[in-house]
C-alpha atoms as a PDB file:
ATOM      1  CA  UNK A   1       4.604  23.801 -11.485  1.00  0.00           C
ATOM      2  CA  UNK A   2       7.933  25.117 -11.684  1.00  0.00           C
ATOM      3  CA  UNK A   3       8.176  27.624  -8.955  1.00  0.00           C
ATOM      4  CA  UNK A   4       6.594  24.700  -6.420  1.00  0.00           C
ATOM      5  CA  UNK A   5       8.552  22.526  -3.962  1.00  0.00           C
ATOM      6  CA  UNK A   6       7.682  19.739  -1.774  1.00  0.00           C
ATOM      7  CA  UNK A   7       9.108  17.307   0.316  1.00  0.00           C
ATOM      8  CA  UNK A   8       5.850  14.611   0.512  1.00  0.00           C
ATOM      9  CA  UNK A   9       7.169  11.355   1.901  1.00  0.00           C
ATOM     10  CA  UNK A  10       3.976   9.050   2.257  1.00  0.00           C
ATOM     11  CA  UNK A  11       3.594   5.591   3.986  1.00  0.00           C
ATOM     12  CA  UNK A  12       0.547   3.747   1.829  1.00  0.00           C
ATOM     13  CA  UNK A  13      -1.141   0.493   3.278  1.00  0.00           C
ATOM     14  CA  UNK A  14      -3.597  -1.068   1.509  1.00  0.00           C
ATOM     15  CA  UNK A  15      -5.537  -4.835   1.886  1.00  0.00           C
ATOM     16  CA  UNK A  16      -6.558  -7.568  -0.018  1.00  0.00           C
ATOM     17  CA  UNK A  17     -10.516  -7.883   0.202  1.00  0.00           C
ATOM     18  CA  UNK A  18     -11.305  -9.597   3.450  1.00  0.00           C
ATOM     19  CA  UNK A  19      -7.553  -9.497   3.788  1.00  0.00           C
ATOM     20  CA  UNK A  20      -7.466 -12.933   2.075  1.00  0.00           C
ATOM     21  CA  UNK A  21      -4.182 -13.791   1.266  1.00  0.00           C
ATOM     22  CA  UNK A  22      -4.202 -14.356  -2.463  1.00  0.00           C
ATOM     23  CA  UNK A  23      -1.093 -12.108  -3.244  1.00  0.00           C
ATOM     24  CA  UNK A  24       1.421 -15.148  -4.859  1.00  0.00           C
ATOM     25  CA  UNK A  25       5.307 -15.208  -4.580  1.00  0.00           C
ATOM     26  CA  UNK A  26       5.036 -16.260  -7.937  1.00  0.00           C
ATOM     27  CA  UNK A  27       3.850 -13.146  -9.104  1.00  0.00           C
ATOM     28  CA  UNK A  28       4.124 -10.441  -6.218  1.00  0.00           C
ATOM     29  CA  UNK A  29       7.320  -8.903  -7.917  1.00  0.00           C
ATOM     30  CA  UNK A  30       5.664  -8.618 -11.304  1.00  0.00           C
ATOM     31  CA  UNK A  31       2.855  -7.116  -9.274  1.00  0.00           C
ATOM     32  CA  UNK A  32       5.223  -4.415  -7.758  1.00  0.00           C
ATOM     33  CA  UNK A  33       6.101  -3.632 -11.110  1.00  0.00           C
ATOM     34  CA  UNK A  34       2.658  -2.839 -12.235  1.00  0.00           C
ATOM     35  CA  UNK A  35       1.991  -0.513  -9.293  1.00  0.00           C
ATOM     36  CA  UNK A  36       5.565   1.210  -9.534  1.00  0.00           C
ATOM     37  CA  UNK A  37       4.615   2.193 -12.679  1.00  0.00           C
ATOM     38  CA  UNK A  38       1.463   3.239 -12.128  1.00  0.00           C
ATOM     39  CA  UNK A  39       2.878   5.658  -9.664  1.00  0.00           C
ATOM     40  CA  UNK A  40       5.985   6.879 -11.600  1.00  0.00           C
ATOM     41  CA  UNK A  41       3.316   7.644 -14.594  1.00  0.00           C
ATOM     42  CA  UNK A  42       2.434  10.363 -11.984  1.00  0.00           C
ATOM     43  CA  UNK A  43       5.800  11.739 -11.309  1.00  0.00           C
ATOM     44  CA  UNK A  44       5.607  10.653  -8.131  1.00  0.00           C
ATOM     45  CA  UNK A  45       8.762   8.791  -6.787  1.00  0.00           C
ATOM     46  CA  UNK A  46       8.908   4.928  -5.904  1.00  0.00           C
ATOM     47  CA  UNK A  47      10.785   4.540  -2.453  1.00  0.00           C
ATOM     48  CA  UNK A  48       9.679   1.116  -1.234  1.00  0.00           C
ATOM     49  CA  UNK A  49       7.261  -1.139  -1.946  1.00  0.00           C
ATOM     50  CA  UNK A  50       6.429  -4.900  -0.609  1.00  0.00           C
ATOM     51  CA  UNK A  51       3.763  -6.796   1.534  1.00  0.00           C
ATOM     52  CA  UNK A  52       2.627 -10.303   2.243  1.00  0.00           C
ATOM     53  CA  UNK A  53       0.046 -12.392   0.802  1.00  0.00           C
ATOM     54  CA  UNK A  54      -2.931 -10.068   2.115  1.00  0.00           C
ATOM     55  CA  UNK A  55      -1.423  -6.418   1.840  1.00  0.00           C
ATOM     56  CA  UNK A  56       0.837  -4.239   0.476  1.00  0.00           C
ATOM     57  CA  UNK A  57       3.283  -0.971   2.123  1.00  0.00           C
ATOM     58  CA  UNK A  58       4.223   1.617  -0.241  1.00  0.00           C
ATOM     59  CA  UNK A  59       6.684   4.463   0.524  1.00  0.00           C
ATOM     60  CA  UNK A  60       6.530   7.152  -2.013  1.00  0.00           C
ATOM     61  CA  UNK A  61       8.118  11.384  -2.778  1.00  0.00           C
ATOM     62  CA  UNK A  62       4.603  12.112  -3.538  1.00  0.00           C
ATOM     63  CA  UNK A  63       4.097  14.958  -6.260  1.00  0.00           C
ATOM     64  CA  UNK A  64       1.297  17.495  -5.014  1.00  0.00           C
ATOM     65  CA  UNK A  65      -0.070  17.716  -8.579  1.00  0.00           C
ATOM     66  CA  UNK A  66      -2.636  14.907  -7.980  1.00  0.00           C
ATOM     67  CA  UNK A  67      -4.574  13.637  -4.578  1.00  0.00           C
ATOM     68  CA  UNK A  68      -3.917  10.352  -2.736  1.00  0.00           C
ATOM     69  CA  UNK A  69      -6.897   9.412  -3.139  1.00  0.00           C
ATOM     70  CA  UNK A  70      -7.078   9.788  -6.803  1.00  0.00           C
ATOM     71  CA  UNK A  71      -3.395   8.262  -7.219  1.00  0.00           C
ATOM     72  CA  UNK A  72      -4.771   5.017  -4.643  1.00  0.00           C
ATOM     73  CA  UNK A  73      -7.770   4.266  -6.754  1.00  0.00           C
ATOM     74  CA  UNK A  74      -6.086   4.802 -10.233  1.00  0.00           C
ATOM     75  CA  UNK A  75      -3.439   2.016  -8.355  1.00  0.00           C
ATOM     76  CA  UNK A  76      -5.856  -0.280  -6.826  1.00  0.00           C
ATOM     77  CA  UNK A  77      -8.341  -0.657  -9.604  1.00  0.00           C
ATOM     78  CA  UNK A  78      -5.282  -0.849 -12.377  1.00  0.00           C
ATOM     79  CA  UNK A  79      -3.646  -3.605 -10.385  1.00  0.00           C
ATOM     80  CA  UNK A  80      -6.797  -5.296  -9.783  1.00  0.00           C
ATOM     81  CA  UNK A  81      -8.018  -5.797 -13.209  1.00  0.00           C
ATOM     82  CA  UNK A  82      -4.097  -6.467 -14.053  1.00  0.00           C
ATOM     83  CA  UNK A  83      -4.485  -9.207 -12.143  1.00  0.00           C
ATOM     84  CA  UNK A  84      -7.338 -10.616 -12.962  1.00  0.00           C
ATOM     85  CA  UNK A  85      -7.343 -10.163 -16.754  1.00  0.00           C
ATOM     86  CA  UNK A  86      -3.703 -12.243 -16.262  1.00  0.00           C
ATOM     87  CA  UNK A  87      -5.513 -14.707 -14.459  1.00  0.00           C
ATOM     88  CA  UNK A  88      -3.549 -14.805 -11.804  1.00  0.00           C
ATOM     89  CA  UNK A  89      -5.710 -16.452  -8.795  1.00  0.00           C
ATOM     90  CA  UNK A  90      -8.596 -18.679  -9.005  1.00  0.00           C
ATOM     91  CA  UNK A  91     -11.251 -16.465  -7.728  1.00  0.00           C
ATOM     92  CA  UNK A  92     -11.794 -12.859  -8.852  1.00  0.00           C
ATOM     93  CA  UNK A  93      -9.518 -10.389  -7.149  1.00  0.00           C
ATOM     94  CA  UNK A  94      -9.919  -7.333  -5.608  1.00  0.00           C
ATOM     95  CA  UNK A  95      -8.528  -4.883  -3.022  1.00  0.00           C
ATOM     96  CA  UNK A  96     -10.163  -3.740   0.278  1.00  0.00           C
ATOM     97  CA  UNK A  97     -12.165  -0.297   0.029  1.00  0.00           C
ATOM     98  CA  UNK A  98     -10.042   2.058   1.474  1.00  0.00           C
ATOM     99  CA  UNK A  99      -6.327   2.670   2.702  1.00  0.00           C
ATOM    100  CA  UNK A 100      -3.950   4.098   5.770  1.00  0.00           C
ATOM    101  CA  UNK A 101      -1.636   6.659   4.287  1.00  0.00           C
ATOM    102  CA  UNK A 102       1.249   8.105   7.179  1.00  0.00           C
ATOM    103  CA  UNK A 103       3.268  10.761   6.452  1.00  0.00           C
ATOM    104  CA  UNK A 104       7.009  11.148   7.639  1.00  0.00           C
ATOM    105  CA  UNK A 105       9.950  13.432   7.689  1.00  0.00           C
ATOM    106  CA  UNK A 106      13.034  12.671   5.252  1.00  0.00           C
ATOM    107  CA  UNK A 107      15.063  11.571   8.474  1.00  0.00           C
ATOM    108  CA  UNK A 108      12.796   8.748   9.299  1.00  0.00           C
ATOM    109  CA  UNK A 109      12.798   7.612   5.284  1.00  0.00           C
ATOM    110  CA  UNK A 110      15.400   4.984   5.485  1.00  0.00           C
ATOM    111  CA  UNK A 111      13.931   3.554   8.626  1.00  0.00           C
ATOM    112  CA  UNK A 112      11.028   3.117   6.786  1.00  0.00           C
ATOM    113  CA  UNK A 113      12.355   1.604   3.704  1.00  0.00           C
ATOM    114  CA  UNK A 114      13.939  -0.756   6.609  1.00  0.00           C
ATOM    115  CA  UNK A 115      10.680  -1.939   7.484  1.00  0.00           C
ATOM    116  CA  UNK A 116       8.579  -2.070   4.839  1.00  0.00           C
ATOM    117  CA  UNK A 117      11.713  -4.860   3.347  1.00  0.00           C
ATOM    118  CA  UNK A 118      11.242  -6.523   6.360  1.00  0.00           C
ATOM    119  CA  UNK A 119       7.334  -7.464   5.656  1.00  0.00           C
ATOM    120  CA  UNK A 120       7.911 -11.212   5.629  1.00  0.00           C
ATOM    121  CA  UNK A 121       9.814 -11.259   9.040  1.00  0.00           C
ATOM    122  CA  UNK A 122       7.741  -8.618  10.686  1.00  0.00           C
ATOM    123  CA  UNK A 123       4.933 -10.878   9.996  1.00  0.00           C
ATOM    124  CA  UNK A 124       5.748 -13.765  11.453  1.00  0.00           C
ATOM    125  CA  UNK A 125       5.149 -12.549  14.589  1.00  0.00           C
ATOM    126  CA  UNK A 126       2.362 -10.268  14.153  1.00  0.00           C
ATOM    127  CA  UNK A 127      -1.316 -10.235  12.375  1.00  0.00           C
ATOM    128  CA  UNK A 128      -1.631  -7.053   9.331  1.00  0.00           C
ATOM    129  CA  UNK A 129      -4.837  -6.056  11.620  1.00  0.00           C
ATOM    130  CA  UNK A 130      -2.498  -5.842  14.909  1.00  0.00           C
ATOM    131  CA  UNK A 131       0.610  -4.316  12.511  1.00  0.00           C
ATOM    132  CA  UNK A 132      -2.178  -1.783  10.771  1.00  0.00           C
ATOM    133  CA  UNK A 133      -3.961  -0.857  14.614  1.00  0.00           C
ATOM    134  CA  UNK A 134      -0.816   0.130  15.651  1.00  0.00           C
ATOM    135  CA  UNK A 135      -0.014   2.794  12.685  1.00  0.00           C
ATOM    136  CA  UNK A 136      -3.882   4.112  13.624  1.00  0.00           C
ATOM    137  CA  UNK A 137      -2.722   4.797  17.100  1.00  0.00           C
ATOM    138  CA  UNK A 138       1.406   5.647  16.773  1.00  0.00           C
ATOM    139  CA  UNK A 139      -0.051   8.508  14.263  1.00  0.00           C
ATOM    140  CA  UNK A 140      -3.508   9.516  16.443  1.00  0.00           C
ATOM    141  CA  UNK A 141      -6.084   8.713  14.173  1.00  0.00           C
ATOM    142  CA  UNK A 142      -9.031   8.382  15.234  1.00  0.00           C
ATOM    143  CA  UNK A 143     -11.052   5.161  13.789  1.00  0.00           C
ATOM    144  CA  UNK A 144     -14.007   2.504  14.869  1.00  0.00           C
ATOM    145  CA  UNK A 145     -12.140  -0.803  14.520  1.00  0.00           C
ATOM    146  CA  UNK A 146     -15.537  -1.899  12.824  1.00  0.00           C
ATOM    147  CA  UNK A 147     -14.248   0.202   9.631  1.00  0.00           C
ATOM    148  CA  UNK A 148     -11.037  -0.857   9.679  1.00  0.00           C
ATOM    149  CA  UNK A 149     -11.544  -3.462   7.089  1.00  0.00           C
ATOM    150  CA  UNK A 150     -14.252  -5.849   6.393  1.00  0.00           C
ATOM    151  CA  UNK A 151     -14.640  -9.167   7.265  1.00  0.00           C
ATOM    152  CA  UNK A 152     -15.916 -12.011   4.915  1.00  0.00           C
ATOM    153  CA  UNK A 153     -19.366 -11.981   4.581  1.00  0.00           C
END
Protein backbone atom coordinates (compact mmCIF):
# COMPACT_ATOMS: atom_id res chain seq x y z
CA UNK A 1 0.00 0.00 0.00
CA UNK A 2 2.24 2.57 -1.11
CA UNK A 3 0.25 5.71 -1.08
CA UNK A 4 -0.92 4.66 2.80
CA UNK A 5 0.50 6.07 6.06
CA UNK A 6 -0.01 5.32 9.59
CA UNK A 7 1.24 6.06 12.78
CA UNK A 8 -0.37 2.77 14.90
CA UNK A 9 1.42 2.58 18.22
CA UNK A 10 -0.37 -0.36 20.16
CA UNK A 11 -0.01 -1.47 23.87
CA UNK A 12 -0.80 -5.56 23.76
CA UNK A 13 -1.46 -7.49 27.13
CA UNK A 14 -2.05 -10.84 27.07
CA UNK A 15 -2.24 -13.83 30.09
CA UNK A 16 -1.14 -17.07 30.78
CA UNK A 17 -4.31 -19.44 31.18
CA UNK A 18 -5.63 -18.93 34.66
CA UNK A 19 -2.79 -16.46 34.80
CA UNK A 20 -0.59 -19.32 36.13
CA UNK A 21 2.76 -18.33 36.18
CA UNK A 22 4.56 -20.86 34.04
CA UNK A 23 6.49 -18.25 31.85
CA UNK A 24 10.45 -19.39 32.95
CA UNK A 25 13.49 -16.97 33.16
CA UNK A 26 15.14 -19.69 31.63
CA UNK A 27 13.41 -19.37 28.57
CA UNK A 28 11.30 -16.01 28.57
CA UNK A 29 13.98 -14.29 26.27
CA UNK A 30 13.97 -17.11 23.75
CA UNK A 31 10.22 -16.74 24.06
CA UNK A 32 10.39 -12.96 23.12
CA UNK A 33 12.21 -13.99 20.25
CA UNK A 34 9.59 -16.25 18.92
CA UNK A 35 6.85 -13.63 19.24
CA UNK A 36 9.14 -10.71 17.80
CA UNK A 37 9.31 -12.59 14.94
CA UNK A 38 6.10 -13.55 14.57
CA UNK A 39 5.21 -9.93 14.48
CA UNK A 40 8.05 -8.57 12.25
CA UNK A 41 6.86 -11.49 9.66
CA UNK A 42 3.93 -8.97 9.47
CA UNK A 43 5.80 -5.83 8.91
CA UNK A 44 4.73 -4.66 11.88
CA UNK A 45 7.46 -3.03 14.13
CA UNK A 46 8.77 -4.55 17.55
CA UNK A 47 8.98 -1.62 20.19
CA UNK A 48 8.95 -3.43 23.53
CA UNK A 49 8.22 -6.52 24.70
CA UNK A 50 8.51 -8.29 28.36
CA UNK A 51 6.21 -9.64 31.22
CA UNK A 52 6.42 -11.82 34.27
CA UNK A 53 5.80 -15.34 34.82
CA UNK A 54 1.89 -15.04 34.04
CA UNK A 55 1.74 -12.31 31.19
CA UNK A 56 3.26 -10.58 28.65
CA UNK A 57 3.21 -6.37 27.38
CA UNK A 58 3.92 -5.79 23.87
CA UNK A 59 4.42 -2.32 22.31
CA UNK A 60 4.29 -2.43 18.61
CA UNK A 61 4.18 0.39 14.99
CA UNK A 62 1.36 -1.74 13.96
CA UNK A 63 0.96 -2.08 10.03
CA UNK A 64 -2.87 -1.59 9.04
CA UNK A 65 -2.54 -4.39 6.45
CA UNK A 66 -3.72 -7.09 8.92
CA UNK A 67 -6.22 -6.92 12.19
CA UNK A 68 -5.14 -7.25 15.84
CA UNK A 69 -7.00 -9.77 16.27
CA UNK A 70 -5.73 -11.83 13.49
CA UNK A 71 -1.96 -10.75 14.29
CA UNK A 72 -2.85 -11.82 18.43
CA UNK A 73 -4.06 -15.25 17.55
CA UNK A 74 -1.44 -16.02 14.77
CA UNK A 75 1.03 -14.88 18.07
CA UNK A 76 -0.64 -16.67 20.81
CA UNK A 77 -1.31 -19.98 19.19
CA UNK A 78 2.43 -19.92 17.42
CA UNK A 79 4.02 -19.30 20.78
CA UNK A 80 1.91 -21.73 22.44
CA UNK A 81 2.58 -24.75 20.47
CA UNK A 82 6.38 -23.31 20.36
CA UNK A 83 6.37 -23.91 23.67
CA UNK A 84 4.99 -26.86 24.15
CA UNK A 85 6.42 -28.85 21.22
CA UNK A 86 10.00 -27.56 23.06
CA UNK A 87 8.77 -28.92 26.10
CA UNK A 88 9.26 -26.24 27.98
CA UNK A 89 6.90 -26.64 31.25
CA UNK A 90 5.57 -29.69 32.74
CA UNK A 91 1.98 -29.29 32.02
CA UNK A 92 0.55 -28.29 28.62
CA UNK A 93 0.66 -24.58 27.97
CA UNK A 94 -1.57 -22.22 26.80
CA UNK A 95 -2.55 -18.53 26.78
CA UNK A 96 -5.74 -16.91 28.21
CA UNK A 97 -8.65 -16.34 25.54
CA UNK A 98 -8.51 -12.94 24.80
CA UNK A 99 -6.28 -9.69 25.18
CA UNK A 100 -6.26 -5.69 26.22
CA UNK A 101 -4.80 -3.79 23.33
CA UNK A 102 -4.29 0.42 24.24
CA UNK A 103 -3.43 2.64 21.79
CA UNK A 104 -1.07 5.76 22.30
CA UNK A 105 0.35 8.78 20.65
CA UNK A 106 4.19 8.74 19.52
CA UNK A 107 4.91 11.23 22.52
CA UNK A 108 3.87 8.83 25.15
CA UNK A 109 6.05 5.84 23.23
CA UNK A 110 9.13 6.04 25.27
CA UNK A 111 7.19 6.25 28.47
CA UNK A 112 5.81 3.21 27.55
CA UNK A 113 8.81 1.33 26.53
CA UNK A 114 9.81 2.69 30.23
CA UNK A 115 7.29 0.63 31.71
CA UNK A 116 6.77 -2.24 30.01
CA UNK A 117 11.07 -2.81 31.01
CA UNK A 118 10.08 -2.23 34.28
CA UNK A 119 7.61 -5.46 34.51
CA UNK A 120 9.61 -7.20 37.22
CA UNK A 121 9.71 -4.09 39.58
CA UNK A 122 6.26 -2.89 38.79
CA UNK A 123 5.21 -6.19 39.98
CA UNK A 124 6.42 -6.44 43.08
CA UNK A 125 4.10 -4.27 44.34
CA UNK A 126 1.11 -4.91 42.40
CA UNK A 127 -1.11 -8.12 41.18
CA UNK A 128 -1.36 -8.35 36.78
CA UNK A 129 -5.34 -8.34 37.63
CA UNK A 130 -4.94 -4.90 39.72
CA UNK A 131 -2.03 -3.64 36.94
CA UNK A 132 -4.56 -4.92 33.92
CA UNK A 133 -8.02 -3.19 35.89
CA UNK A 134 -6.33 -0.18 35.86
CA UNK A 135 -5.50 0.00 31.88
CA UNK A 136 -9.56 -1.00 31.59
CA UNK A 137 -10.38 2.12 33.46
CA UNK A 138 -7.26 4.83 32.59
CA UNK A 139 -8.53 4.06 28.80
CA UNK A 140 -12.66 3.87 29.57
CA UNK A 141 -13.44 0.56 28.62
CA UNK A 142 -16.14 -0.73 29.61
CA UNK A 143 -15.85 -4.55 30.98
CA UNK A 144 -17.61 -7.11 33.67
CA UNK A 145 -14.61 -8.04 35.83
CA UNK A 146 -16.18 -11.65 35.49
CA UNK A 147 -14.64 -11.62 31.76
CA UNK A 148 -11.63 -10.28 32.55
CA UNK A 149 -9.88 -13.54 32.68
CA UNK A 150 -10.79 -16.87 33.96
CA UNK A 151 -10.13 -18.41 36.98
CA UNK A 152 -9.00 -22.11 37.45
CA UNK A 153 -11.66 -24.33 37.22
Amino acid sequence: MPNTYTQIHLQIVFAVKYRQGLIEKAWKDDLYKYITGTIQSYDHKMLAINGVEDHIHILIGMRPTQSLSDLLQDIKSGSSKWINDNKLTKRKFAWQEGYGAFSYSKSHVPNVIRYIHNQEEHHRKKTFLEEYEEFLKKFEVDYDRRYIFKEPE
